[in-house]
N, C-alpha and C. Protein backbone atom coordinates (compact mmCIF):
# COMPACT_ATOMS: atom_id res chain seq x y z
N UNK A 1 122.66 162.88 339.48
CA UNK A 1 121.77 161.79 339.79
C UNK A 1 122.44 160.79 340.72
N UNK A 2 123.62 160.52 340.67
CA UNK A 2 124.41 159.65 341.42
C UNK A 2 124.40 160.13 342.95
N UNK A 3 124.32 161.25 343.07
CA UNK A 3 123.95 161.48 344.77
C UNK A 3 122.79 161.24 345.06
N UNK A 4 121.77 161.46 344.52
CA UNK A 4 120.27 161.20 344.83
C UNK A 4 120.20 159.66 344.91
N UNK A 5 120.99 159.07 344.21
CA UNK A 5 120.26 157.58 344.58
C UNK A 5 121.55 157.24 344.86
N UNK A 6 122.31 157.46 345.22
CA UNK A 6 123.26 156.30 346.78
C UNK A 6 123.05 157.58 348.07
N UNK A 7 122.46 158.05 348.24
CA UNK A 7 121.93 159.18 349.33
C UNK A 7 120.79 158.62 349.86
N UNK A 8 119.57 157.93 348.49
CA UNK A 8 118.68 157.52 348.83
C UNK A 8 117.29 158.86 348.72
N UNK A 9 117.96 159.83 348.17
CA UNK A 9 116.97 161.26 347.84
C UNK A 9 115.92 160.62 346.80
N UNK A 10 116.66 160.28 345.92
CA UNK A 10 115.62 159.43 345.23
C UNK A 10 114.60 159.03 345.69
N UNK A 11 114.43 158.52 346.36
CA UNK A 11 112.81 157.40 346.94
C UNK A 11 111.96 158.95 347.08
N UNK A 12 112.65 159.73 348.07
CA UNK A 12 111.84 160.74 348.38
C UNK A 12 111.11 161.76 347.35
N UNK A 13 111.73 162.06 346.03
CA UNK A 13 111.86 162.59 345.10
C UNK A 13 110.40 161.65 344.15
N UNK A 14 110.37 160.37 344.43
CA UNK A 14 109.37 159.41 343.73
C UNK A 14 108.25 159.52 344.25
N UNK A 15 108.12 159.65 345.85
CA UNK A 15 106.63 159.72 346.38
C UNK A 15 106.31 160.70 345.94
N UNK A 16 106.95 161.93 345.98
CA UNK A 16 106.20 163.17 345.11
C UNK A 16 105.54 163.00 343.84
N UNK A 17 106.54 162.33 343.15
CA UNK A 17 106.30 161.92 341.53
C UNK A 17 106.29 160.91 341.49
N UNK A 18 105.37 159.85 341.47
CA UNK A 18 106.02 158.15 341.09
C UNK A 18 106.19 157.75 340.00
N UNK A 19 105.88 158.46 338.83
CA UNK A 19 106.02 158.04 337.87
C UNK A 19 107.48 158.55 337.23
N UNK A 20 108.12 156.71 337.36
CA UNK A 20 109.66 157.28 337.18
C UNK A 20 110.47 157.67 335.65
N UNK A 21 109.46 157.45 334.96
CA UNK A 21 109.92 158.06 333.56
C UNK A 21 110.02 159.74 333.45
N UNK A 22 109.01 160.01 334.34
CA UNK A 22 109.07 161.82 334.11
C UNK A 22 110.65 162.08 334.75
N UNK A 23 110.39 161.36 335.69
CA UNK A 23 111.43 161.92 336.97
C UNK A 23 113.27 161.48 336.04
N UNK A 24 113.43 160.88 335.18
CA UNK A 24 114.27 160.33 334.68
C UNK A 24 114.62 161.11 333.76
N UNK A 25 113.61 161.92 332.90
CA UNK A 25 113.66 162.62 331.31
C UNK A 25 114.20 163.87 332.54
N UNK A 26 113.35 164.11 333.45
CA UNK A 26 113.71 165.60 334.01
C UNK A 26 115.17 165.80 334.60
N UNK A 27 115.66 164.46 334.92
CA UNK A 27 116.94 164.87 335.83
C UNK A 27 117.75 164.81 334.52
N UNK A 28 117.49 164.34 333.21
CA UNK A 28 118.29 164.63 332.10
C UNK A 28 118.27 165.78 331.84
N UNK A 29 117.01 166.29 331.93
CA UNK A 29 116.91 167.48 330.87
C UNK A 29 117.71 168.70 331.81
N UNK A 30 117.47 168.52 333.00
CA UNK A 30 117.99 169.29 334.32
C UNK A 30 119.65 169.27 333.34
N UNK A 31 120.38 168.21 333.00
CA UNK A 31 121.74 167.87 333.54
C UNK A 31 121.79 168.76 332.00
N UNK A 32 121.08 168.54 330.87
CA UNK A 32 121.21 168.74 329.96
C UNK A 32 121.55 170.57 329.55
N UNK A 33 120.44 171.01 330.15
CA UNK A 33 119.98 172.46 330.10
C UNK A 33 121.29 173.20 331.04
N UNK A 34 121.66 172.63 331.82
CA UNK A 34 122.67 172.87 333.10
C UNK A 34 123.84 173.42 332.66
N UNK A 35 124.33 172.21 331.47
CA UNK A 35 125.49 172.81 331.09
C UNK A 35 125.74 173.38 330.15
N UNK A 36 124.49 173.68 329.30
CA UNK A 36 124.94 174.84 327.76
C UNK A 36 125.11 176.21 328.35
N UNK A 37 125.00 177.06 329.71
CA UNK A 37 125.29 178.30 330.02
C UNK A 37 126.80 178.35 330.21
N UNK A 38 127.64 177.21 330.65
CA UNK A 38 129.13 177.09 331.15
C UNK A 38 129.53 177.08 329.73
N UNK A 39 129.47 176.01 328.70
CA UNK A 39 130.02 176.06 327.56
C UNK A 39 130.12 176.57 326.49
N UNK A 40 129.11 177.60 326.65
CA UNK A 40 128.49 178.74 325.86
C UNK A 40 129.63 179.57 326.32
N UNK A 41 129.35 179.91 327.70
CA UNK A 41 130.45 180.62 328.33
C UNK A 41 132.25 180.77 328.13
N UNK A 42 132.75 179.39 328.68
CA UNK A 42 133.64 179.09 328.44
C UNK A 42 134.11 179.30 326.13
N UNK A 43 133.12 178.74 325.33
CA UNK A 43 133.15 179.34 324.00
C UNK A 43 133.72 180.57 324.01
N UNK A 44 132.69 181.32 324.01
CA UNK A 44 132.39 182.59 323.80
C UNK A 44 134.19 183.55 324.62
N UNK A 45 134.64 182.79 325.46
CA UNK A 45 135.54 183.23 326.21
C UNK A 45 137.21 182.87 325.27
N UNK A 46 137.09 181.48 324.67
CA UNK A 46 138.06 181.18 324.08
C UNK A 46 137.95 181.74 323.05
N UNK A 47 136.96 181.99 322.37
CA UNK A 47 136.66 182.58 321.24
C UNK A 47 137.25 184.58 321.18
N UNK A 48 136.96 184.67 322.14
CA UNK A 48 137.28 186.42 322.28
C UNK A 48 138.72 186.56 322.49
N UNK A 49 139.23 185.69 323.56
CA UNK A 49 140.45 185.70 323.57
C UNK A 49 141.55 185.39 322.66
N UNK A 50 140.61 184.35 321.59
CA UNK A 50 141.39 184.53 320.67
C UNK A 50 141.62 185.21 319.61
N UNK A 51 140.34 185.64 319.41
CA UNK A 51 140.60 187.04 318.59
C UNK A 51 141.27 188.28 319.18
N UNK A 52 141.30 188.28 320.58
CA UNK A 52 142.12 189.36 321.53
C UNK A 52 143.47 189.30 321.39
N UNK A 53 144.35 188.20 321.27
CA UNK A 53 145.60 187.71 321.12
C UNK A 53 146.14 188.20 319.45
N UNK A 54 145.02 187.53 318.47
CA UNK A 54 145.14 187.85 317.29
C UNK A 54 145.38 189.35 316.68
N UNK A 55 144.41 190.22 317.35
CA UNK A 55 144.06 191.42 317.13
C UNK A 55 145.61 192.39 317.65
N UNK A 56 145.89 192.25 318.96
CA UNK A 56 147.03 192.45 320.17
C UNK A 56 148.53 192.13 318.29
N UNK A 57 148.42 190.99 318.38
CA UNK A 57 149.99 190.61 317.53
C UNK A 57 149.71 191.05 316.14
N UNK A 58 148.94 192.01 315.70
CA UNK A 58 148.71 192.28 313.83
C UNK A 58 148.66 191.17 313.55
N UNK A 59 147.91 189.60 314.19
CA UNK A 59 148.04 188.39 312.72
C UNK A 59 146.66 188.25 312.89
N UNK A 60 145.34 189.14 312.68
CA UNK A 60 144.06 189.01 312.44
C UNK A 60 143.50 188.37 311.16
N UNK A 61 144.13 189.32 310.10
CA UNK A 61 143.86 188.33 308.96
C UNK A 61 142.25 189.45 308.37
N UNK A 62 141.59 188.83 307.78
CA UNK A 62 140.57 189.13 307.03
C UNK A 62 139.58 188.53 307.86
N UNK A 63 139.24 189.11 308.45
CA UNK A 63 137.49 188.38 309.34
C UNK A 63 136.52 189.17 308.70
N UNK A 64 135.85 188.09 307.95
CA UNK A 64 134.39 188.51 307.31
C UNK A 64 132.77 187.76 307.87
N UNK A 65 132.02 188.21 307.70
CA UNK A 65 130.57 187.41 307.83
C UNK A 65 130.69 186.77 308.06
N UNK A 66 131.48 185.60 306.94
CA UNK A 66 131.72 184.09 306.82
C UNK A 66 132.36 183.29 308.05
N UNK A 67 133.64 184.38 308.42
CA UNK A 67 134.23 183.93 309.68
C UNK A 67 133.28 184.06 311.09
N UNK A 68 132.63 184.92 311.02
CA UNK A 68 131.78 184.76 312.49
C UNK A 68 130.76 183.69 312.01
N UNK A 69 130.23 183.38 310.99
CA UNK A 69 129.22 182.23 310.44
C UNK A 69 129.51 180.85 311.05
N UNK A 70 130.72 180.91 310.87
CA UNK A 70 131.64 179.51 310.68
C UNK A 70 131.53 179.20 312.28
N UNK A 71 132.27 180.21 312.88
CA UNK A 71 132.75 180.09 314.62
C UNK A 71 131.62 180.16 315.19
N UNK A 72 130.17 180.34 314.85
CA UNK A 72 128.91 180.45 315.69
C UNK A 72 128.50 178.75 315.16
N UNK A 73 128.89 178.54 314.00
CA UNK A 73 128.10 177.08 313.77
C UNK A 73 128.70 175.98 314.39
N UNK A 74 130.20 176.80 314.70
CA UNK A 74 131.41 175.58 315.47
C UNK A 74 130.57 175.24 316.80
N UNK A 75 129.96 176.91 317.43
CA UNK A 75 129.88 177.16 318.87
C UNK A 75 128.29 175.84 319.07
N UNK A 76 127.30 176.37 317.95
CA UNK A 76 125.96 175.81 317.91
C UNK A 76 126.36 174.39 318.28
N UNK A 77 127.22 173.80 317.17
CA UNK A 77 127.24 172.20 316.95
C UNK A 77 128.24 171.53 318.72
N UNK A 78 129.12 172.45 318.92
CA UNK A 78 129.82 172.50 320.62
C UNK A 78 128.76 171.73 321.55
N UNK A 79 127.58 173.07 321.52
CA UNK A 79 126.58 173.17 322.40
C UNK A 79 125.93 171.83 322.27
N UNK A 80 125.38 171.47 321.10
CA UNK A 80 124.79 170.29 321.19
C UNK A 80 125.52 169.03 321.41
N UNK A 81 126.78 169.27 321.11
CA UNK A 81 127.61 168.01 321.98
C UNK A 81 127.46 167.85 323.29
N UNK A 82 127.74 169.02 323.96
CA UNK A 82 127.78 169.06 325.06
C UNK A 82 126.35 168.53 325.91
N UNK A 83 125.22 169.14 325.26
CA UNK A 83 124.19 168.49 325.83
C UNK A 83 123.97 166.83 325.69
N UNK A 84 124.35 166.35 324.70
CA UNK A 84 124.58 165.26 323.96
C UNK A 84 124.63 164.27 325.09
N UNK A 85 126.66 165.17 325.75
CA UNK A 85 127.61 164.64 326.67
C UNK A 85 126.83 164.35 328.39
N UNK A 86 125.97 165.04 328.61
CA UNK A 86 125.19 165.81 329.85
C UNK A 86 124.33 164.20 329.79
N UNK A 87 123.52 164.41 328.78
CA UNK A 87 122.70 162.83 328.69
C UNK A 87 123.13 161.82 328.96
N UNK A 88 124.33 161.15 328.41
CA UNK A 88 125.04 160.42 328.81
C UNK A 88 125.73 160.28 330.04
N UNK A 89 126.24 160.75 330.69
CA UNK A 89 126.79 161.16 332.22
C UNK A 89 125.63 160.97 332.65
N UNK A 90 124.22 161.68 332.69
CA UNK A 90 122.93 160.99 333.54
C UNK A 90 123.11 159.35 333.58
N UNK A 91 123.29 158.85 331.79
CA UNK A 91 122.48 157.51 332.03
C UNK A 91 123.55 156.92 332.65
N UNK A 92 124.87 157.17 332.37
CA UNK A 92 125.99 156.41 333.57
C UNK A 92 125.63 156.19 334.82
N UNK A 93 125.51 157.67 335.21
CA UNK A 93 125.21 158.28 336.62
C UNK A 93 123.91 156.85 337.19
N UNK A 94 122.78 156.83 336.37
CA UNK A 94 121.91 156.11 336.70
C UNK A 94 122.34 154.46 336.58
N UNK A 95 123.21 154.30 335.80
CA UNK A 95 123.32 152.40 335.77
C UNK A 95 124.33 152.27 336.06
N UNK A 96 125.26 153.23 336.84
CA UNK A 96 126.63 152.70 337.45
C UNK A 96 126.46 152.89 339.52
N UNK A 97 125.65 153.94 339.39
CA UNK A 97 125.11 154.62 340.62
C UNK A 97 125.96 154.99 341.51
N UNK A 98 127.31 155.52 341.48
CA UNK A 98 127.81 155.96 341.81
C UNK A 98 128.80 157.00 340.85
N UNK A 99 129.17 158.66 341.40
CA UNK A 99 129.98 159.34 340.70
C UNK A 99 131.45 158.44 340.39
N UNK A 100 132.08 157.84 341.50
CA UNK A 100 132.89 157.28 341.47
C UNK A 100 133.18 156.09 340.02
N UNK A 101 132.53 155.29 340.23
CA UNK A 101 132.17 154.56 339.13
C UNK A 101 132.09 154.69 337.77
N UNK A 102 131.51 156.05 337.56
CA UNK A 102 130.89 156.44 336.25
C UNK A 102 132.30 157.06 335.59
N UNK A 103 133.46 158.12 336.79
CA UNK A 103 134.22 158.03 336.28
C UNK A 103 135.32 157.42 335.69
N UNK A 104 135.49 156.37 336.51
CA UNK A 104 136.17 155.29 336.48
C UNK A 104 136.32 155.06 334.93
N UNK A 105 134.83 154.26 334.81
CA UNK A 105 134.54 153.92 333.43
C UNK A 105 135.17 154.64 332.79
N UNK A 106 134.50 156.09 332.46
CA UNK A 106 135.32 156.73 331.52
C UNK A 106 136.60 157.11 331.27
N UNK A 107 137.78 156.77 332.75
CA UNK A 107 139.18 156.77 332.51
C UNK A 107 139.19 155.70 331.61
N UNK A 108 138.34 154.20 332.00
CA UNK A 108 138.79 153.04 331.24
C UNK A 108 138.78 153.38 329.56
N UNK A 109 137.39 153.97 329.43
CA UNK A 109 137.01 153.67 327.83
C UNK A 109 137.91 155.21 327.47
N UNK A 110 138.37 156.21 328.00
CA UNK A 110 139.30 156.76 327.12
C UNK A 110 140.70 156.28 327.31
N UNK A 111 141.31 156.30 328.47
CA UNK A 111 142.36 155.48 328.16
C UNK A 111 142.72 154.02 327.48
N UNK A 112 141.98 153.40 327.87
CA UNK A 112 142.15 152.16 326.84
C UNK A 112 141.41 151.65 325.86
N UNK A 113 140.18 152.31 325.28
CA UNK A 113 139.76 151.95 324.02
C UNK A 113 139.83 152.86 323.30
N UNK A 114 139.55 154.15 323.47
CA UNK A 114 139.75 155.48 322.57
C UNK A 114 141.34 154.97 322.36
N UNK A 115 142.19 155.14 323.35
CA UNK A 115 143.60 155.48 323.09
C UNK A 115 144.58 154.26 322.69
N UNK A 116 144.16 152.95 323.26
CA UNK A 116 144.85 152.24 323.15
C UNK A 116 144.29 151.24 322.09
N UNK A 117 143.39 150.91 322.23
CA UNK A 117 142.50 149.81 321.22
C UNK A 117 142.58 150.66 319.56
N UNK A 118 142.25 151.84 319.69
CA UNK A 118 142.37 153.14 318.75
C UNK A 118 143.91 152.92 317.90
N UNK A 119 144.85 153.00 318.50
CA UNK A 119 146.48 152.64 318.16
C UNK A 119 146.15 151.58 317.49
N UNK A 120 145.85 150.34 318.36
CA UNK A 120 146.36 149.29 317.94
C UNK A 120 145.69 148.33 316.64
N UNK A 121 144.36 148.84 316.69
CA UNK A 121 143.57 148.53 315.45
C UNK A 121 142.92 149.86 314.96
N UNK A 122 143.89 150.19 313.59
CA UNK A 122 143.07 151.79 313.28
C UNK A 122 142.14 151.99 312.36
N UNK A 123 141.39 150.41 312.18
CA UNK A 123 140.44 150.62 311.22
C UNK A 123 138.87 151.03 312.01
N UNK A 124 139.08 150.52 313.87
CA UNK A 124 138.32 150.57 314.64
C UNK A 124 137.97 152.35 315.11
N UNK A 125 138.98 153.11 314.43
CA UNK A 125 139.02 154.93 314.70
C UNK A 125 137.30 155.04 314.23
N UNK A 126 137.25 154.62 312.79
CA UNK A 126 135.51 155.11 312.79
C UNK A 126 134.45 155.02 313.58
N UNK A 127 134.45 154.27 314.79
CA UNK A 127 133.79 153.93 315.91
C UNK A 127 134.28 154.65 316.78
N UNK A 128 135.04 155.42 316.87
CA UNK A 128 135.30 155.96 318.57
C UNK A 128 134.72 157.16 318.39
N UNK A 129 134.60 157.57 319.53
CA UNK A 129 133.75 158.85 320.45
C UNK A 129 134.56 160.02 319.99
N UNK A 130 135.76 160.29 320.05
CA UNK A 130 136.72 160.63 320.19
C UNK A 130 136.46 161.15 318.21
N UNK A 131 136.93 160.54 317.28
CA UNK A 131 136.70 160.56 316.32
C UNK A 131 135.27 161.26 315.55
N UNK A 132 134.51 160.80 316.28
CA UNK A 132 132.66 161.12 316.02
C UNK A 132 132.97 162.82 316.38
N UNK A 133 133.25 163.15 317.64
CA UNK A 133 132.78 164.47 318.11
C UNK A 133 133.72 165.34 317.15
N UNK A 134 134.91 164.90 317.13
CA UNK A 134 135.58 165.90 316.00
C UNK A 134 134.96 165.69 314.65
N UNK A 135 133.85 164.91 314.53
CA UNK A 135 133.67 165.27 312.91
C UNK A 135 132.11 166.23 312.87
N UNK A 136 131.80 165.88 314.17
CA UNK A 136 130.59 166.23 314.82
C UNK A 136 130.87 167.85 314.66
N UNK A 137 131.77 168.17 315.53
CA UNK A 137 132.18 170.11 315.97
C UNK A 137 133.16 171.03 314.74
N UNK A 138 133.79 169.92 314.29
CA UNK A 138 134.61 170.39 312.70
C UNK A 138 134.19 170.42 311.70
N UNK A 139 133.08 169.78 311.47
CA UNK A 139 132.60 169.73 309.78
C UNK A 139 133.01 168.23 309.08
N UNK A 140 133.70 167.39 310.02
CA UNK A 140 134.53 166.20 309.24
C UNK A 140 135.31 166.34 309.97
N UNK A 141 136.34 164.98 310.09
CA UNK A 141 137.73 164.96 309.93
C UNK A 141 137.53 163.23 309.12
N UNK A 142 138.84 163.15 308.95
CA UNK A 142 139.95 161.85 308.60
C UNK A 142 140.92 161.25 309.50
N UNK A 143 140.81 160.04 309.54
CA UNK A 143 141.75 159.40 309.73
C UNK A 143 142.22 158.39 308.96
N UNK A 144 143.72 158.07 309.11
CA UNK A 144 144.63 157.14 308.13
C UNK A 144 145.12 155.34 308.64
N UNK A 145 144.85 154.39 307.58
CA UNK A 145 144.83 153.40 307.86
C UNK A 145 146.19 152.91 306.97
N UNK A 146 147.05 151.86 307.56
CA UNK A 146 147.92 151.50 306.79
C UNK A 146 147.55 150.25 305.99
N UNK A 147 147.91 150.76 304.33
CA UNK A 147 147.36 148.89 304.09
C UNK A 147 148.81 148.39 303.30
N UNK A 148 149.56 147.99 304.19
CA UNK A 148 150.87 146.78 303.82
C UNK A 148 150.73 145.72 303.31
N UNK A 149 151.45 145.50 301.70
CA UNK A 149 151.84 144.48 301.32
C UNK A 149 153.25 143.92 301.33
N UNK A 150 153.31 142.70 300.99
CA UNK A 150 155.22 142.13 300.91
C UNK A 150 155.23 142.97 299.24
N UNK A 151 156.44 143.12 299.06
CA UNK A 151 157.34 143.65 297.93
C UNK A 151 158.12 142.35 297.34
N UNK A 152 158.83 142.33 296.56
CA UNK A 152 159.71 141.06 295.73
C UNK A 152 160.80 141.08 296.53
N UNK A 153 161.43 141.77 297.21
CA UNK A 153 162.52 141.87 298.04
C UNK A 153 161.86 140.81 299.74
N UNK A 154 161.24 140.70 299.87
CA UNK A 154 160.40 140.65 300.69
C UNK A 154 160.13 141.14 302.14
N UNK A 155 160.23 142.17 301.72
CA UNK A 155 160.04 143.49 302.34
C UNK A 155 158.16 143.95 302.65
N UNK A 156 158.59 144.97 303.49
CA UNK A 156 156.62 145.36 303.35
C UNK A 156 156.83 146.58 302.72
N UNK A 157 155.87 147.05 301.83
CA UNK A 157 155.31 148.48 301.37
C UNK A 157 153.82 148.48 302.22
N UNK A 158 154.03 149.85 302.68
CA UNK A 158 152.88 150.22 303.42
C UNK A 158 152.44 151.75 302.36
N UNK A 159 151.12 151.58 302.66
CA UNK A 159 150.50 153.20 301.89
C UNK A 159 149.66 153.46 302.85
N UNK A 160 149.45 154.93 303.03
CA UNK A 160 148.68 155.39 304.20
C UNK A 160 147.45 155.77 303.41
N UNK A 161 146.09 155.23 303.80
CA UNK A 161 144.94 155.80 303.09
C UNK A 161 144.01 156.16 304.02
N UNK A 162 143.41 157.60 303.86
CA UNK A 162 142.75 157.92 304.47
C UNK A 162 141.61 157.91 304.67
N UNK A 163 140.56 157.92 305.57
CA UNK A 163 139.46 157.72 305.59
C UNK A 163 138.33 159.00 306.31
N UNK A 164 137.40 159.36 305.67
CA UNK A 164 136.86 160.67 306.39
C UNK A 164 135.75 160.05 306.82
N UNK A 165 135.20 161.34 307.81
CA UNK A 165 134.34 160.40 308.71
C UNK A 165 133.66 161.86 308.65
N UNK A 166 132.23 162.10 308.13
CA UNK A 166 131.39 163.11 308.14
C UNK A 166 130.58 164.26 309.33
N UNK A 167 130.44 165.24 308.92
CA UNK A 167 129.49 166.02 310.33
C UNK A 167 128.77 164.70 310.61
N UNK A 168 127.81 164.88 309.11
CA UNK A 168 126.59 163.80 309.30
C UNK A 168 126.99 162.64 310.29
N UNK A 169 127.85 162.06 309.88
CA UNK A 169 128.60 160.33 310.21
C UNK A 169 128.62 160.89 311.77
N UNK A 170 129.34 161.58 312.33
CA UNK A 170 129.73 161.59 313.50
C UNK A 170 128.40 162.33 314.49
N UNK A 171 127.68 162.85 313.86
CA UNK A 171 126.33 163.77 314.61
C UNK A 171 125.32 162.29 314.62
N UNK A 172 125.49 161.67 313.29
CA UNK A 172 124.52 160.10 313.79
C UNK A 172 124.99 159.00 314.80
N UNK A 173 126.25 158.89 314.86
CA UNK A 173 127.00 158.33 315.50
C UNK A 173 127.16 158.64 316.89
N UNK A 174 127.07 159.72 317.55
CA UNK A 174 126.60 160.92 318.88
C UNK A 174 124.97 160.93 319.02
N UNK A 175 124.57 160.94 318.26
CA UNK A 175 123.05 160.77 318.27
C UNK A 175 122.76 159.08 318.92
N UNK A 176 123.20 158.20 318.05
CA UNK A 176 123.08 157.03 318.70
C UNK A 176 123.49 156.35 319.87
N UNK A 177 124.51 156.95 320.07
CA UNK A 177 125.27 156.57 321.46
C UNK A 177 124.20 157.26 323.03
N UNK A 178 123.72 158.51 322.35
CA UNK A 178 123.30 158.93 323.89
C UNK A 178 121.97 158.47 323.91
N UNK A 179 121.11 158.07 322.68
CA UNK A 179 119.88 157.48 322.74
C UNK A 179 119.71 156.33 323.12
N UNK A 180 120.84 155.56 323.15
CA UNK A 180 121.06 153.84 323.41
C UNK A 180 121.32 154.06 324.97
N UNK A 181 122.51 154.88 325.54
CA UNK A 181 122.78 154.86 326.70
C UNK A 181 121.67 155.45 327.58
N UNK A 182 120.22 156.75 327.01
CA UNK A 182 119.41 157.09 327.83
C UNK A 182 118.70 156.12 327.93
N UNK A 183 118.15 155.27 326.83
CA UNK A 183 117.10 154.14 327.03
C UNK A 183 117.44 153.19 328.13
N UNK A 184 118.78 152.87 327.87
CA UNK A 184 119.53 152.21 329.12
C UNK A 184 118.77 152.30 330.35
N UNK A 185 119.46 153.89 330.43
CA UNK A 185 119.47 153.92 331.91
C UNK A 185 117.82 153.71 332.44
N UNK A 186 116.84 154.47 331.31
CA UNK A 186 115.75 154.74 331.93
C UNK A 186 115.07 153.38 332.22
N UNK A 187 115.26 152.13 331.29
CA UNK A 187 115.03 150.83 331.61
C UNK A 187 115.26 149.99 333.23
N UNK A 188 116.56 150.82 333.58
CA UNK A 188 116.96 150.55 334.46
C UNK A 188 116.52 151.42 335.84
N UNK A 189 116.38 152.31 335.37
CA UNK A 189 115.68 153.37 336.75
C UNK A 189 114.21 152.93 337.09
N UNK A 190 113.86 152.46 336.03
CA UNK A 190 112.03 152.01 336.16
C UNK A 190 112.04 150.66 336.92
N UNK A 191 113.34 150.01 336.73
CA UNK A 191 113.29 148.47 337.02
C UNK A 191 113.66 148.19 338.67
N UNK A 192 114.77 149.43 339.08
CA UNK A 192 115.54 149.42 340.04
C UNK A 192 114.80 149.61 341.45
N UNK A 193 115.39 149.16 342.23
CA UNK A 193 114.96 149.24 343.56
C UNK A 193 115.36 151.08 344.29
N UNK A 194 114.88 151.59 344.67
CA UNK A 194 115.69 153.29 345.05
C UNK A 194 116.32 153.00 346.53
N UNK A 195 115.42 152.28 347.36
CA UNK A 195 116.10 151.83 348.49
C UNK A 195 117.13 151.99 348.83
């Protein structure tokens, strides 16, 4: 979308269609649909190879039903990230309006809020992206918070307690992020000048 409107394809793309809500859901659904054949792909590729490697060194192990169950629901829940991911990159694409830009951003917010804000306050981990999609594609994960008190020596005791963060938690949490950021953009594509 970011070439069409600093290109200015856009405008042209509207007289056909003026009604810019269709034209907005479609270049999502375009971006959306686009990339489950690559990541399917790319899956399906890490996936073989790793059973190819496994199979190759005798450390296969017991693969039953359960195990292809498991690695197709990993692949399913992948896929819908990925489309998830596709939505979002539109609504960037659309309220930053340039590719340049959009990546930018996202060096910022993974390098310094995933990674650094993440470090430095780790009670803020249940909010990151980063956190969500692994609980999203794993089934769950955890992360650990330190809670330090002084001791009589006056010293600190620290205990590490962990905190899990659900499929559910992180699939609502991914759910909300790309529904907030499509409304975004589409607010903004309806409002915007294409000029």
């Amino acid at each position: 979308m970011t070439a069409e409107i600093s290109t200015g394809a856009i405008g042209l793309w509207l007289t056909f269609e003026p009604r810019r809500q269709r034209v907005y859901w479609s270049k999502v659904a375009a971006a959306m649909l686009g990339v489950l054949p690559v990541v399917a792909l790319a899956y399906a590729i890490m996936a073989g190879g790793a059973y190819g490697a496994f199979a190759l060194n005798d450390r296969l192990g017991n693969v039953t039903g359960e195990t292809w169950s498991e690695l197709a629901s990993v692949g399913g829940r992948l896929l819908v990230a990925s489309a998830g991911t596709a939505a979002v990159g539109a609504a960037l694409g659309v309220l930053l309006k340039h590719a340049a830009a959009a990546l930018g951003f996202l060096v910022v917010w993974v390098g310094v809020l995933e990674n650094v804000v993440g470090a430095a306050v780790p009670e803020l981990q249940r909010w990151l992206v980063r956190t969500n999609v692994t609980a999203w594609t794993e089934g769950g994960t955890a992360f650990w918070i330190n809670d330090c008190t002084p001791d009589e020596t006056g010293g600190m005791v620290c205990e590490s307690i962990e905190r899990a963060v659900t499929q559910t938690q992180g699939g609502l949490f991914l759910l909300g992020v790309t529904v907030v950021a499509s409304l975004l953009a589409l607010v903004v594509f309806r409002r915007r000048d294409v000029s």
